[in-house]
Protein backbone atom coordinates (compact mmCIF):
# COMPACT_ATOMS: atom_id res chain seq x y z
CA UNK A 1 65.71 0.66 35.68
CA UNK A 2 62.72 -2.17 35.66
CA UNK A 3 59.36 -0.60 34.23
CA UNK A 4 57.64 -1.87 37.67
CA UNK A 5 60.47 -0.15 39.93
CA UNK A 6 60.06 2.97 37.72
CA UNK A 7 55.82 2.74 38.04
CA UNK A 8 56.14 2.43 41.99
CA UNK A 9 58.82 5.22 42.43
CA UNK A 10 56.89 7.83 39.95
CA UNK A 11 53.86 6.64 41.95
CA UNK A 12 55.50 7.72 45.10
CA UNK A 13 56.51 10.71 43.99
CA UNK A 14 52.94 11.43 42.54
CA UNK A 15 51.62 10.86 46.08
CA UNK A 16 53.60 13.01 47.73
CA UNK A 17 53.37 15.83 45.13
CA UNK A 18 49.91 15.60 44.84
CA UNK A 19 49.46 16.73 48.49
CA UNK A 20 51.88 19.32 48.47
CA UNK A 21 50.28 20.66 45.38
CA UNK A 22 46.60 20.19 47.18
CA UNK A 23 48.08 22.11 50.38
CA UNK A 24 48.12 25.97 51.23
CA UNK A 25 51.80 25.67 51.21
CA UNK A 26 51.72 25.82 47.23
CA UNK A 27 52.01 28.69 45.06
CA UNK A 28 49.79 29.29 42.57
CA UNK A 29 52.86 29.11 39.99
CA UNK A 30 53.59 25.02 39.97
CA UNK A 31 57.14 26.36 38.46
CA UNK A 32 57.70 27.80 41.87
CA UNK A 33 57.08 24.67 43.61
CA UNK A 34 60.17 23.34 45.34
CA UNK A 35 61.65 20.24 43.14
CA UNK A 36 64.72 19.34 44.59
CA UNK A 37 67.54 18.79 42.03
CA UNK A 38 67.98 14.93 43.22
CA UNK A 39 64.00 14.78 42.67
CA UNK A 40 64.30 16.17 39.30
CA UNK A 41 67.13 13.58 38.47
CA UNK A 42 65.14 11.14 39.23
CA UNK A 43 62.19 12.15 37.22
CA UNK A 44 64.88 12.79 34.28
CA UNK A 45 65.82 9.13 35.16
CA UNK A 46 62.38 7.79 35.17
CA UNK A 47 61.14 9.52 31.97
CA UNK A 48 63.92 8.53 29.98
CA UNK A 49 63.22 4.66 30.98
CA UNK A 50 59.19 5.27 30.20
CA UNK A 51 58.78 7.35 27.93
CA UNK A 52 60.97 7.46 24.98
CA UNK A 53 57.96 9.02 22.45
CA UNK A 54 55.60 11.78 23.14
CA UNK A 55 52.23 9.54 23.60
CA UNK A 56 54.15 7.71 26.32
CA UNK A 57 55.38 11.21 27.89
CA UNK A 58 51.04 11.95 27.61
CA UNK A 59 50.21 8.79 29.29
CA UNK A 60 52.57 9.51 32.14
CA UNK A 61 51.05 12.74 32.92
CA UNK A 62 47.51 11.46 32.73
CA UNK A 63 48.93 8.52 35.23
CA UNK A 64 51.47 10.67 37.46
CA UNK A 65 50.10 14.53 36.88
CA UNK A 66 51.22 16.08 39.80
CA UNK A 67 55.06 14.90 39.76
CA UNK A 68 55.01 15.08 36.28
CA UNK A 69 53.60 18.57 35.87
CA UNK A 70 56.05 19.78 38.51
CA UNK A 71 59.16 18.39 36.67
CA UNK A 72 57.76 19.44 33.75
CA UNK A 73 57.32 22.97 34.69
CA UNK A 74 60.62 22.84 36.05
CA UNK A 75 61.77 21.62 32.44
CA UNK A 76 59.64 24.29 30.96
CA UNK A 77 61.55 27.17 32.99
CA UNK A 78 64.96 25.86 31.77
CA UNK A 79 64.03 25.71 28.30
CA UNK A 80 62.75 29.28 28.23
CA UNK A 81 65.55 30.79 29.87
CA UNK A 82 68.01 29.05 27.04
CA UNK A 83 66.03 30.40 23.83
CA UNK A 84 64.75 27.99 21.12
CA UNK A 85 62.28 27.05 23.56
CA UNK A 86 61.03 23.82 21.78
CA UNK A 87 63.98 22.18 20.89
CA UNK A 88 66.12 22.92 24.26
CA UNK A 89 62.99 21.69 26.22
CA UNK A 90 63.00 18.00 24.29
CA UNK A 91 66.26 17.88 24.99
CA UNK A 92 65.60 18.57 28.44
CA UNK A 93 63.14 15.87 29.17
CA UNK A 94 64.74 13.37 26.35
CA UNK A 95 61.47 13.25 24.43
CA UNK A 96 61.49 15.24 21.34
CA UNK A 97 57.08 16.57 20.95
CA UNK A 98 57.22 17.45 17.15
CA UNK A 99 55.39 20.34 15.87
CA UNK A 100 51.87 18.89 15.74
CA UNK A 101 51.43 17.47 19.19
CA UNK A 102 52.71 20.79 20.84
CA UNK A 103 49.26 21.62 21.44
CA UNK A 104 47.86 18.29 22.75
CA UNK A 105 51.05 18.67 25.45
CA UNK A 106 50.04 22.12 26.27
CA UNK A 107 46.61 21.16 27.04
CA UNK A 108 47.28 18.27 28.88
CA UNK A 109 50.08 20.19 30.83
CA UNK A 110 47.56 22.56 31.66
CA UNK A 111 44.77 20.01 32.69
CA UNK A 112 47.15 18.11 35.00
CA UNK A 113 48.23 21.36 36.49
CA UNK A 114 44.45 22.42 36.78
CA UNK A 115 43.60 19.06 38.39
CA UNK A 116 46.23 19.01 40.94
CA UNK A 117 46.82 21.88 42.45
CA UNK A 118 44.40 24.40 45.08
CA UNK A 119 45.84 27.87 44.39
CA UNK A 120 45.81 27.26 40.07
CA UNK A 121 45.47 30.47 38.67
CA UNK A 122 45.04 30.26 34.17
CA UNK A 123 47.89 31.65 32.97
CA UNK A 124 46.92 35.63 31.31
CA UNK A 125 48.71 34.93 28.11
CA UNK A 126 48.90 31.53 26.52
CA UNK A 127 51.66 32.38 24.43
CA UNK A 128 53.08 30.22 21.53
CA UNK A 129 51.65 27.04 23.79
């Protein structure tokens, strides 16, 4: 897919997300939200054409946080369920974060969420990030 196609559909996305995520209609879990599993293979689509390392992966959520943070709470849920969280989630999202930027993706996860959604409620327990 051409890097400007990709920009303008993840920009799309991010518009419509972001109101969704800014309306009463969300819950304050954004792994609840409803991603569609064509939306989600298009996000896998579009990620894998951007972002091949984990700074590019960080860029696109600063750029696209509330399609991003959806898909990648969706990715997050999928991983957990399957055990070896870390390595089952890069695989997930074709982007392997190595051990010391785990925490700079948490945080930024976290921010995105925080910035994009009305009914964001801080997790109780951070957990292993």
């Amino acid at each position: 897919m051409e890097e400007s196609l990709a920009i303008s559909k993840l920009q799309e996305l991010d518009v419509q997300w972001s109101a969704y995520l800014e309306s009463e209609a969300c819950p304050p879990v954004i792994g609840l939200a409803p991603l569609s599993e064509a939306e989600s293979q298009t996000l896998d689509q579009l990620v894998s054409a951007l972002a091949p390392q984990p700074r590019q992966l960080f860029s696109l959520l600063e750029k696209f946080p509330a399609c991003m943070a959806v898909w990648l709470a969706r990715k997050a849920g999928e991983a957990y369920d399957a055990g070896a969280f870390w390595e089952k989630f890069s695989e997930l999202i074709a982007v392997v974060v190595p051990m010391n930027l785990r925490d700079a993706f948490a945080k930024r996860f976290r921010q995105a969420c925080r910035n994009t959604m009305a009914a964001w409620l801080p997790p109780e327990d951070l957990g292993g990030q």
